[in-house]
N, C-alpha and C. Protein backbone atom coordinates (compact mmCIF):
# COMPACT_ATOMS: atom_id res chain seq x y z
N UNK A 1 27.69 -42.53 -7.88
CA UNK A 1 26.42 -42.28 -7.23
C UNK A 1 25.53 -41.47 -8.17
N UNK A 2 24.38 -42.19 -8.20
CA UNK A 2 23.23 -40.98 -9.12
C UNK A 2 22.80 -40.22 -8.30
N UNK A 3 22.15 -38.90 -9.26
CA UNK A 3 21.60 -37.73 -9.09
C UNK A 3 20.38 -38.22 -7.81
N UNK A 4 20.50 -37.58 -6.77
CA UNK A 4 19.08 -37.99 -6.04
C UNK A 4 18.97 -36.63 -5.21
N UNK A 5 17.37 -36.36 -5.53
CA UNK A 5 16.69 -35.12 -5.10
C UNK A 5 15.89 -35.58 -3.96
N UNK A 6 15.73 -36.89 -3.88
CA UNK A 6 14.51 -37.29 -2.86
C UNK A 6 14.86 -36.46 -1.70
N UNK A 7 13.63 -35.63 -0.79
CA UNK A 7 13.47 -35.46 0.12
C UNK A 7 13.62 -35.73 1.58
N UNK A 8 14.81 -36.10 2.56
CA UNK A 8 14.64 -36.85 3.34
C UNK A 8 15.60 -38.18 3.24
N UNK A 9 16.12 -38.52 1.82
CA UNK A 9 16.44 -39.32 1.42
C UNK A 9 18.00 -39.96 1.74
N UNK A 10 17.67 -41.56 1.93
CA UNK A 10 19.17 -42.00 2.86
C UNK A 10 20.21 -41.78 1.60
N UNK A 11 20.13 -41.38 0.33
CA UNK A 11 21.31 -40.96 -0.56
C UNK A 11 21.32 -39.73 -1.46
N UNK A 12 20.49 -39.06 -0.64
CA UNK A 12 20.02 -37.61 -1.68
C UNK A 12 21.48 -36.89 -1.61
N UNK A 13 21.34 -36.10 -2.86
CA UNK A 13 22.59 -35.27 -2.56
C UNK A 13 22.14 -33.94 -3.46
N UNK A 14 20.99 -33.79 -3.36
CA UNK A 14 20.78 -32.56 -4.07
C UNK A 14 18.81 -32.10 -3.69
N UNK A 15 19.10 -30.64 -3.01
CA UNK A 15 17.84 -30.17 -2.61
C UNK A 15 16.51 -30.01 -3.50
N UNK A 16 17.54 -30.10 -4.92
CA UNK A 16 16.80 -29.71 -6.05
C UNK A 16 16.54 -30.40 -7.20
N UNK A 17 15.68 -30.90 -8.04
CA UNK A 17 15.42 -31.49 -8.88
C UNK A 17 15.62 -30.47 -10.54
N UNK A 18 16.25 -31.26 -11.22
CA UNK A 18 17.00 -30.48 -12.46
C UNK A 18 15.58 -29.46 -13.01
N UNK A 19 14.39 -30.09 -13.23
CA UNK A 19 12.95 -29.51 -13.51
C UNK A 19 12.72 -28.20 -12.13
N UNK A 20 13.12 -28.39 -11.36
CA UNK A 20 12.48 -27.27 -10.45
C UNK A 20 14.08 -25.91 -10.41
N UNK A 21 15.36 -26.89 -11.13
CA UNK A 21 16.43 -25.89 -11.53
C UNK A 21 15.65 -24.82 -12.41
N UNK A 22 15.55 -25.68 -13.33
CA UNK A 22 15.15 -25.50 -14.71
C UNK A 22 14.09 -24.42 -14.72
N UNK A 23 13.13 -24.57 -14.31
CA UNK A 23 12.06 -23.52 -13.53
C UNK A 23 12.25 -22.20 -12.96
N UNK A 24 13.13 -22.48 -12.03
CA UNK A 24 14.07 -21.01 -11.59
C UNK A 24 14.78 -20.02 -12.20
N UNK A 25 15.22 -20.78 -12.99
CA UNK A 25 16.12 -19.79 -13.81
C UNK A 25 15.64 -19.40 -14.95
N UNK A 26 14.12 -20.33 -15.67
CA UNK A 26 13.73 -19.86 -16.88
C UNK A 26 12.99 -18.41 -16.81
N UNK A 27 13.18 -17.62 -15.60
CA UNK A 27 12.08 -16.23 -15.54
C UNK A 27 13.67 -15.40 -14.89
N UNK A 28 14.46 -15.72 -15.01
CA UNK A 28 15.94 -14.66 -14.65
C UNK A 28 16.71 -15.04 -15.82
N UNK A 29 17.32 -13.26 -15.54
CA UNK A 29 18.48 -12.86 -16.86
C UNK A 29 19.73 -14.38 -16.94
N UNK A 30 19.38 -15.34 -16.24
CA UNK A 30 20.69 -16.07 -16.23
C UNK A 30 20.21 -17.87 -16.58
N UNK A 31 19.24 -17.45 -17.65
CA UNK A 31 18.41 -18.38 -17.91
C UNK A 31 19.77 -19.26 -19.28
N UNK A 32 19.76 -18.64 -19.91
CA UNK A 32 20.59 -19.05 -21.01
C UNK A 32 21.95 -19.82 -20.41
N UNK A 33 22.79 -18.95 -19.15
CA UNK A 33 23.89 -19.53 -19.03
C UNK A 33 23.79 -20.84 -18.26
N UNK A 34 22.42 -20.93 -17.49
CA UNK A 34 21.98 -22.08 -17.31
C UNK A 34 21.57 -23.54 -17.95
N UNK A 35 21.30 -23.19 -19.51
CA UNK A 35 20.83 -23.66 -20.25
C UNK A 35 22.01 -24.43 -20.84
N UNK A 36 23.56 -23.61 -20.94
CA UNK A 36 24.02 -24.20 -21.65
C UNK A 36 24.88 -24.99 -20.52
N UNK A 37 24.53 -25.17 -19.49
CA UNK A 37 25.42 -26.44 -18.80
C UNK A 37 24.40 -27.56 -19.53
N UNK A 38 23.82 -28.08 -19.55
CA UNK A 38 23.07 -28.73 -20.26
C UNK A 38 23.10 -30.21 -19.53
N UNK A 39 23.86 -31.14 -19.47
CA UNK A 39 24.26 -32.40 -18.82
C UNK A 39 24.88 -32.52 -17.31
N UNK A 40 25.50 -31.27 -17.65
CA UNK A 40 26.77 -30.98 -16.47
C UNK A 40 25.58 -30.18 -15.07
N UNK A 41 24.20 -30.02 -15.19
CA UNK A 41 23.29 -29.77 -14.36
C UNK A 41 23.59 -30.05 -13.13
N UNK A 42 23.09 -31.82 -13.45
CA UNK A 42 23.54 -32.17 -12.29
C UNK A 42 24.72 -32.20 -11.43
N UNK A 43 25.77 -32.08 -11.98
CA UNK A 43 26.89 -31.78 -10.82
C UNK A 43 26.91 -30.31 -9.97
N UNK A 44 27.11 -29.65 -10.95
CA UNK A 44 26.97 -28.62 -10.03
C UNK A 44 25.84 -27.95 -8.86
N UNK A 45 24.89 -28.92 -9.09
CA UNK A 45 23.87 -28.71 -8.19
C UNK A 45 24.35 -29.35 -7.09
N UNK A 46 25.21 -30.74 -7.26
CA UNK A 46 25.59 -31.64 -6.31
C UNK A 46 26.81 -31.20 -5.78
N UNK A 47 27.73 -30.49 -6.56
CA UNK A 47 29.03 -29.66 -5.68
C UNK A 47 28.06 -28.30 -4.92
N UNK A 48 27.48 -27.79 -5.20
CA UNK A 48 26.87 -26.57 -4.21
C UNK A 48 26.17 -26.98 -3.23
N UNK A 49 25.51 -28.35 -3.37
CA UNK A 49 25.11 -28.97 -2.11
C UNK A 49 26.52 -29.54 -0.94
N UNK A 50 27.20 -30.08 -1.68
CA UNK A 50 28.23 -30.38 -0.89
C UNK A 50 28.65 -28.79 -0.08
N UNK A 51 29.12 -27.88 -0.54
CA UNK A 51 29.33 -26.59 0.41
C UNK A 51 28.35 -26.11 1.32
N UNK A 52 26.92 -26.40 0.55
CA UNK A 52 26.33 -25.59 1.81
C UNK A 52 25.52 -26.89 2.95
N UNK A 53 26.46 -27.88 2.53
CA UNK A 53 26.33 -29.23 3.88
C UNK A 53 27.39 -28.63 4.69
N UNK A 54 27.89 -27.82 4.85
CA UNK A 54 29.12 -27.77 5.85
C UNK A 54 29.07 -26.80 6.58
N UNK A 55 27.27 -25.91 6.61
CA UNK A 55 27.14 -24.99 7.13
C UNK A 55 26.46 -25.54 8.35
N UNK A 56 25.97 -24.99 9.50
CA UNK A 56 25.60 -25.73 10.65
C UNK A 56 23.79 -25.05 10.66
N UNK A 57 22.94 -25.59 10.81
CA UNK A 57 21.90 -25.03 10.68
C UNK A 57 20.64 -25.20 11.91
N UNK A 58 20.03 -24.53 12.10
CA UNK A 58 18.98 -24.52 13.33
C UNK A 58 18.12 -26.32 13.40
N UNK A 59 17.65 -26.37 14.45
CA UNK A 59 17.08 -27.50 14.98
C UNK A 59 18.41 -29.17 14.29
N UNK A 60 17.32 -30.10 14.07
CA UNK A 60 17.70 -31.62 14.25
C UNK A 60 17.55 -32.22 12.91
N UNK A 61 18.15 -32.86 12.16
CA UNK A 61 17.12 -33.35 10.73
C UNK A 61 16.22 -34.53 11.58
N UNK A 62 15.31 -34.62 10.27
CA UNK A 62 14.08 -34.73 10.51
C UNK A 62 14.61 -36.56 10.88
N UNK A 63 14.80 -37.18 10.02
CA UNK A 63 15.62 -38.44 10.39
C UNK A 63 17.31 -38.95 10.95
N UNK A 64 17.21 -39.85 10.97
CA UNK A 64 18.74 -40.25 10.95
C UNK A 64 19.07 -40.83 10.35
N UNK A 65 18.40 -41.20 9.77
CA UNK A 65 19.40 -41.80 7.80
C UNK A 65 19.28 -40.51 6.67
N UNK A 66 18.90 -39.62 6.69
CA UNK A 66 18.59 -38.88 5.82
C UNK A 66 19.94 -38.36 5.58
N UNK A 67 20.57 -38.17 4.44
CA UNK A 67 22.12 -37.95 3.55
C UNK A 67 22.29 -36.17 4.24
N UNK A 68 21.03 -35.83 4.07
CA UNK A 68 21.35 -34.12 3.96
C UNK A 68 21.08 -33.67 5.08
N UNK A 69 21.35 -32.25 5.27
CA UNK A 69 20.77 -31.52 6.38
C UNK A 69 19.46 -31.13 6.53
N UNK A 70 19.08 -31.35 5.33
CA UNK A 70 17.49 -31.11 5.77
C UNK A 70 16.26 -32.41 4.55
N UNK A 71 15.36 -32.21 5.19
CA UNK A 71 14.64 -31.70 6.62
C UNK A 71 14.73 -32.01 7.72
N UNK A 72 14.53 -30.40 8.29
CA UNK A 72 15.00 -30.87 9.90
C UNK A 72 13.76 -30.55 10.70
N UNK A 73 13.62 -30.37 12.23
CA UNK A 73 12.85 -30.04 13.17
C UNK A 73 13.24 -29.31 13.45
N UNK A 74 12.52 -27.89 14.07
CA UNK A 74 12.70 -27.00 14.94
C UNK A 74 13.74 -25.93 14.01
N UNK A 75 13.44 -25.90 13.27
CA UNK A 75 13.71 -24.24 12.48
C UNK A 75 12.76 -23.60 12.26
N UNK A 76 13.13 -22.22 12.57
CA UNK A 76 12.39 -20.90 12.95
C UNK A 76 12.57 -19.47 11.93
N UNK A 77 11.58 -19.98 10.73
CA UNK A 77 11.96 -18.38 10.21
C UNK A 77 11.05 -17.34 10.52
N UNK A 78 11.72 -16.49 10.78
CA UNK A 78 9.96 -14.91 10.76
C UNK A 78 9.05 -15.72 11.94
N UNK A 79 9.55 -16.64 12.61
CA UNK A 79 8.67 -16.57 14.15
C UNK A 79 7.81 -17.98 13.65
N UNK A 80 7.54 -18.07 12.45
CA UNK A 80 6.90 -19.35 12.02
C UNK A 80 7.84 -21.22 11.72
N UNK A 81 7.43 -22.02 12.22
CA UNK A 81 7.95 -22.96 12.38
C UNK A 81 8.18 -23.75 10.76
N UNK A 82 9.32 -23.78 10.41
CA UNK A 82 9.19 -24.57 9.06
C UNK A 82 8.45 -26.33 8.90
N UNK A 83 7.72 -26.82 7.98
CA UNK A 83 7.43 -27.78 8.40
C UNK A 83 8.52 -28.67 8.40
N UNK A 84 8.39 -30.14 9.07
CA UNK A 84 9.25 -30.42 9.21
C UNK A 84 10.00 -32.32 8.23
N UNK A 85 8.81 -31.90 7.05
CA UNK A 85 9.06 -33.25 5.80
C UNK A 85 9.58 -32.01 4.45
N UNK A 86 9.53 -30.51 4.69
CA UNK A 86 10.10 -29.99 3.39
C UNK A 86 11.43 -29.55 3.40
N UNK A 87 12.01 -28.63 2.44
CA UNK A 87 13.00 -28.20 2.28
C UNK A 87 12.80 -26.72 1.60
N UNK A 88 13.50 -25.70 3.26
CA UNK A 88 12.87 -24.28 2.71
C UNK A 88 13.47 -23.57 1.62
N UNK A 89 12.54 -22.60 1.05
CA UNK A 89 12.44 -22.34 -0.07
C UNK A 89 13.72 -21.38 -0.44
N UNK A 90 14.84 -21.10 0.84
CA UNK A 90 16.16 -20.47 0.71
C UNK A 90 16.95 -21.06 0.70
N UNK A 91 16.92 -22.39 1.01
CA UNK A 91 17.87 -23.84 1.20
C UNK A 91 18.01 -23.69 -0.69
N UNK A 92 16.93 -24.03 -1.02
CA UNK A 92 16.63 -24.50 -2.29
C UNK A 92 17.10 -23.03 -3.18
N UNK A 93 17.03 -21.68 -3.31
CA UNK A 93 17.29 -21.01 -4.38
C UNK A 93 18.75 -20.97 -3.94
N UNK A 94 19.47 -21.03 -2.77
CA UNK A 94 20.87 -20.73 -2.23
C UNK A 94 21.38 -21.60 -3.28
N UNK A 95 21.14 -23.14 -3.32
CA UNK A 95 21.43 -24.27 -4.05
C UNK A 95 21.53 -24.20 -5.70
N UNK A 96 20.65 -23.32 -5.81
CA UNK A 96 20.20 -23.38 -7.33
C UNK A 96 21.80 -21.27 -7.54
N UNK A 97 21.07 -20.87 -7.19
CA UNK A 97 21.93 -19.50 -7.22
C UNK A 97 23.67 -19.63 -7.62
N UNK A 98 24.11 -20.85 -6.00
CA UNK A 98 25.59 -21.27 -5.86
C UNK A 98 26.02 -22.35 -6.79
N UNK A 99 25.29 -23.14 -7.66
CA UNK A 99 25.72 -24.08 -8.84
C UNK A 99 25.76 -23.27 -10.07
N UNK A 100 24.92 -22.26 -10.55
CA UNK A 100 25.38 -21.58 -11.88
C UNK A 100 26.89 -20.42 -11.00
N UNK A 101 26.76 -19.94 -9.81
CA UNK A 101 28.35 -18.54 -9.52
C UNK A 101 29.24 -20.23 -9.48
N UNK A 102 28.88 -21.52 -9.04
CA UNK A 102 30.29 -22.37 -9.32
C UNK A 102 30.48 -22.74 -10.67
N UNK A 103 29.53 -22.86 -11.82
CA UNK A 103 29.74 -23.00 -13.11
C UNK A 103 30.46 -22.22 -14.08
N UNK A 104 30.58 -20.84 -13.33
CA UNK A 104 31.31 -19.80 -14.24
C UNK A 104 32.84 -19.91 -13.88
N UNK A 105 33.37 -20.10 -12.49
CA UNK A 105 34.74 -20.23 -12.02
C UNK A 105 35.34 -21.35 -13.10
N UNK A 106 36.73 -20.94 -13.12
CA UNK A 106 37.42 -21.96 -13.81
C UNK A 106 37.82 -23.26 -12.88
N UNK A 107 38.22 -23.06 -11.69
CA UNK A 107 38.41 -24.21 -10.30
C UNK A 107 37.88 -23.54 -9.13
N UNK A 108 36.85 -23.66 -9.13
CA UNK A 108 35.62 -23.61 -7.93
C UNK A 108 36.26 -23.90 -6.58
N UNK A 109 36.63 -24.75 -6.57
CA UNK A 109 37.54 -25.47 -5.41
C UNK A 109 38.86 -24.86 -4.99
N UNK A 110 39.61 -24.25 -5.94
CA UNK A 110 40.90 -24.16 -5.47
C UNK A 110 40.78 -22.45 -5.01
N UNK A 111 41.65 -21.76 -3.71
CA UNK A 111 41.89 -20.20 -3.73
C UNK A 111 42.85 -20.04 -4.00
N UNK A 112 43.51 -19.09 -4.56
CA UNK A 112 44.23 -18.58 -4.81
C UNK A 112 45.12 -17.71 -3.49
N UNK A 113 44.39 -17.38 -2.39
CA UNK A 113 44.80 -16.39 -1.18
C UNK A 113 44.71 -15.25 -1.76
N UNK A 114 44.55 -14.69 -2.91
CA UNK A 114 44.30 -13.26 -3.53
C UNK A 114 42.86 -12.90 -3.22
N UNK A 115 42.00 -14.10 -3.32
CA UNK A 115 40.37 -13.28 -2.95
C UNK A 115 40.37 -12.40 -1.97
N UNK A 116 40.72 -12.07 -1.28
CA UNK A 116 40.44 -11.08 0.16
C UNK A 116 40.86 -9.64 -0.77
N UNK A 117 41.85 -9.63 -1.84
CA UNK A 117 41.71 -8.07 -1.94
C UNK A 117 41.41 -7.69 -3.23
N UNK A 118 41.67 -6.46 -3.21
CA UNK A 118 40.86 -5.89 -4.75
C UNK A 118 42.14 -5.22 -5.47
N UNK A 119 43.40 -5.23 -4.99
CA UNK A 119 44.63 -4.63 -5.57
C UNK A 119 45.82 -4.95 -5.14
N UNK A 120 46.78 -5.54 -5.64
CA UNK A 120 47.93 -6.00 -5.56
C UNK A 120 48.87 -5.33 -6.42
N UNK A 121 49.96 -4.46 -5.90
CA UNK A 121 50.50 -3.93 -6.47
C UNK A 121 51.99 -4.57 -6.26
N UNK A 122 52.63 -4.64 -7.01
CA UNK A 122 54.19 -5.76 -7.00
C UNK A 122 55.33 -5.01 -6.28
N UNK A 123 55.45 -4.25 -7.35
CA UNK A 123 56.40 -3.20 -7.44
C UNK A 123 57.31 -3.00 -5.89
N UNK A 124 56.38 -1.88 -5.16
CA UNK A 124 56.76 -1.83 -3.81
C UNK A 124 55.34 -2.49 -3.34
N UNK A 125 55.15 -3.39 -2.74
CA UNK A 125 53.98 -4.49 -2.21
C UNK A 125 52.51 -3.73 -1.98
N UNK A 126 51.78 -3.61 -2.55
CA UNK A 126 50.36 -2.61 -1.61
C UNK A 126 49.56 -3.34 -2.17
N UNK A 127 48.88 -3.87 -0.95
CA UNK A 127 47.58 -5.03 -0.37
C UNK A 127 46.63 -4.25 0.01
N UNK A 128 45.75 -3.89 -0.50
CA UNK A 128 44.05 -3.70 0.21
C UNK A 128 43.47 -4.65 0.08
N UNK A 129 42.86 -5.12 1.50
CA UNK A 129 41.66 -6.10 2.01
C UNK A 129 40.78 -5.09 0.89
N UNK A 130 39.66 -6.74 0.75
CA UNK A 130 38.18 -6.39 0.65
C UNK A 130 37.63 -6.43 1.61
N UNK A 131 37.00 -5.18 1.88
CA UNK A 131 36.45 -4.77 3.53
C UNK A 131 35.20 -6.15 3.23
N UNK A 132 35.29 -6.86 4.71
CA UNK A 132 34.06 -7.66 4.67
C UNK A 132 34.42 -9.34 4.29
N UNK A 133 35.63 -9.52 3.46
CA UNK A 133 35.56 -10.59 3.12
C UNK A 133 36.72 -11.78 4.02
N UNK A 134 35.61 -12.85 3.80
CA UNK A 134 36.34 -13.69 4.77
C UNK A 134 37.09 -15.21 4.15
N UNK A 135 37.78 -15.94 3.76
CA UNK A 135 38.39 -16.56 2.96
C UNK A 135 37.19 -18.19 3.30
N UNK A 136 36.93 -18.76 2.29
CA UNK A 136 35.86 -19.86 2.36
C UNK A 136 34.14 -19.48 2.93
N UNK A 137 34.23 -18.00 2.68
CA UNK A 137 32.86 -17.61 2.66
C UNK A 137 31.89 -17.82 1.48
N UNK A 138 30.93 -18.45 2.10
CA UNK A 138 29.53 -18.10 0.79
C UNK A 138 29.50 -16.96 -0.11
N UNK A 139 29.51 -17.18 -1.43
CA UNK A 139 28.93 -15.33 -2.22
C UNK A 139 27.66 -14.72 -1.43
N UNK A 140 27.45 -13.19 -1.14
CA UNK A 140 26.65 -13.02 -0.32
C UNK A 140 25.23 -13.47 -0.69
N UNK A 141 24.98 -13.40 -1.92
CA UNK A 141 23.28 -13.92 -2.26
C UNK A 141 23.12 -14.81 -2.09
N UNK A 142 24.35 -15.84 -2.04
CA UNK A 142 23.71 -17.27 -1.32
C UNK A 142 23.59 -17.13 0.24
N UNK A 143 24.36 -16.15 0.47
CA UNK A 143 24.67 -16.21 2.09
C UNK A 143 23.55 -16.14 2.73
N UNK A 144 23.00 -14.46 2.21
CA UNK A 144 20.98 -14.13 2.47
C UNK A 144 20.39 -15.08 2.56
N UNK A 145 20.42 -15.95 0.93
CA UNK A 145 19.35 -16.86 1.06
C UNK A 145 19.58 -17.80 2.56
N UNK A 146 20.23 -18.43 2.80
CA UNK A 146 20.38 -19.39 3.72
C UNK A 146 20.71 -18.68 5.31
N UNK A 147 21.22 -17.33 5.45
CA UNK A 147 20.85 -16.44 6.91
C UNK A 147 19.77 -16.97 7.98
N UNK A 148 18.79 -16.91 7.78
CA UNK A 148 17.76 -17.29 8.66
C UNK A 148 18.01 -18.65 8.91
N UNK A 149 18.17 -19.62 8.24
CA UNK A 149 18.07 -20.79 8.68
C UNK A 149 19.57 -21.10 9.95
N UNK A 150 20.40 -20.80 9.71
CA UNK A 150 21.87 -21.17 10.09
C UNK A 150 21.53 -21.15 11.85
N UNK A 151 22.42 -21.92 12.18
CA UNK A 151 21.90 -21.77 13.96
C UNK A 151 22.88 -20.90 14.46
N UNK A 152 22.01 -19.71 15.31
CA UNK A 152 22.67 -18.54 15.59
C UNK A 152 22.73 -17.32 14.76
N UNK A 153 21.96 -17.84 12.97
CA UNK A 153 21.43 -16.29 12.59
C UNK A 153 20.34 -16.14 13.33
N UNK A 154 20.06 -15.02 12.32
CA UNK A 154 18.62 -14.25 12.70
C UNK A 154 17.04 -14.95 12.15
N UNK A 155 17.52 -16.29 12.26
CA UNK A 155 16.37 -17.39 12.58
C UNK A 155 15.24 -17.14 13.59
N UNK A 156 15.98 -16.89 14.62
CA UNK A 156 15.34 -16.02 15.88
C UNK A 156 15.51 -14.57 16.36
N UNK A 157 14.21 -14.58 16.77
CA UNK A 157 14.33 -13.06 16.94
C UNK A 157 13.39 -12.71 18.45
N UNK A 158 14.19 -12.56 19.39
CA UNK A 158 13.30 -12.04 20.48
C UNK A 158 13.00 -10.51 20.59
N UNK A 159 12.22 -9.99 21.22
CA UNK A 159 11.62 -8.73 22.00
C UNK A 159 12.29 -8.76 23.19
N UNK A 160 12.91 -7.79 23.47
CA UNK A 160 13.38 -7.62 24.52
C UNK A 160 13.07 -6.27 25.49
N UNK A 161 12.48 -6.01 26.81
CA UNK A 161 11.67 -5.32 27.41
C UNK A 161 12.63 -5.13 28.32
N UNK A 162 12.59 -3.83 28.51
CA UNK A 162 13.76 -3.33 29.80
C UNK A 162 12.75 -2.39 30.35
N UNK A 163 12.74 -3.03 32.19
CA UNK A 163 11.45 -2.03 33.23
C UNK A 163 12.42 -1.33 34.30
């Protein structure tokens, strides 16, 4: 399957177009390590799309042939309605952010069951959790980016009045 960024699209598999990668990262410190995936761009844009397809997100996509989760209808950030032919602008850096943290791993894919702590001691056994961490979680800067959108974050936000 080729690279497809189209919008909406019945075989897209990527939010992002290698030029609007390319763009992002040329004004951050992580411009270079970007640079040197060089060919290998496109996959990893297309494995970080594949993970954050498996997140569940507010409203409907916009079609029913469309490959991806978005664009959809009826997502709500900051009280304002996203439109509903784009792809928001946290979808898109989450995407771009989570393909260079999967480019640095040696197997992206595989856990180990060690991620949850920060010290393993053999000897006589001593396990400390990483307070917070949950096994097949997002890194948190992708997490932010994509928060608001997810159905059941803080997409919404009511006022609530007690008389």
């Amino acid at each position: 399957m080729a690279f497809d960024a189209t919008v909406g699209g019945e075989n897209s598999n990527s939010y992002v177009t290698i030029a609007e990668a390319d763009a992002f990262f040329e004004m951050r410190p992580q411009y270079e390590d970007w640079e040197d995936l060089e060919e290998n761009k496109e996959a990893w844009l297309v494995l970080a799309t594949d993970r954050l397809e498996q997140e569940k997100y507010q409203g409907e996509r916009t079609d029913d042939d469309q490959a991806l989760s978005f664009p959809r209808v009826g997502v709500v950030v900051d009280g304002i309605e996203i439109d509903n032919d784009t792809i928001p602008q946290g979808m898109k850096r989450a995407q771009m952010k989570y393909a260079l943290i999967l480019s640095g791993e040696d197997n992206p894919l595989s856990n180990t069951g060690l991620e949850g702590f920060k010290r393993l001691k053999v000897d006589v056994i001593d396990m400390e959790p990483v307070e917070g961490y949950k096994a097949g979680s997002l890194p948190s800067d992708v997490q932010r980016e994509i928060q608001p959108l997810l159905s059941g974050g803080s997409g919404h936000q009511f006022r609530v009045f007690r008389g």
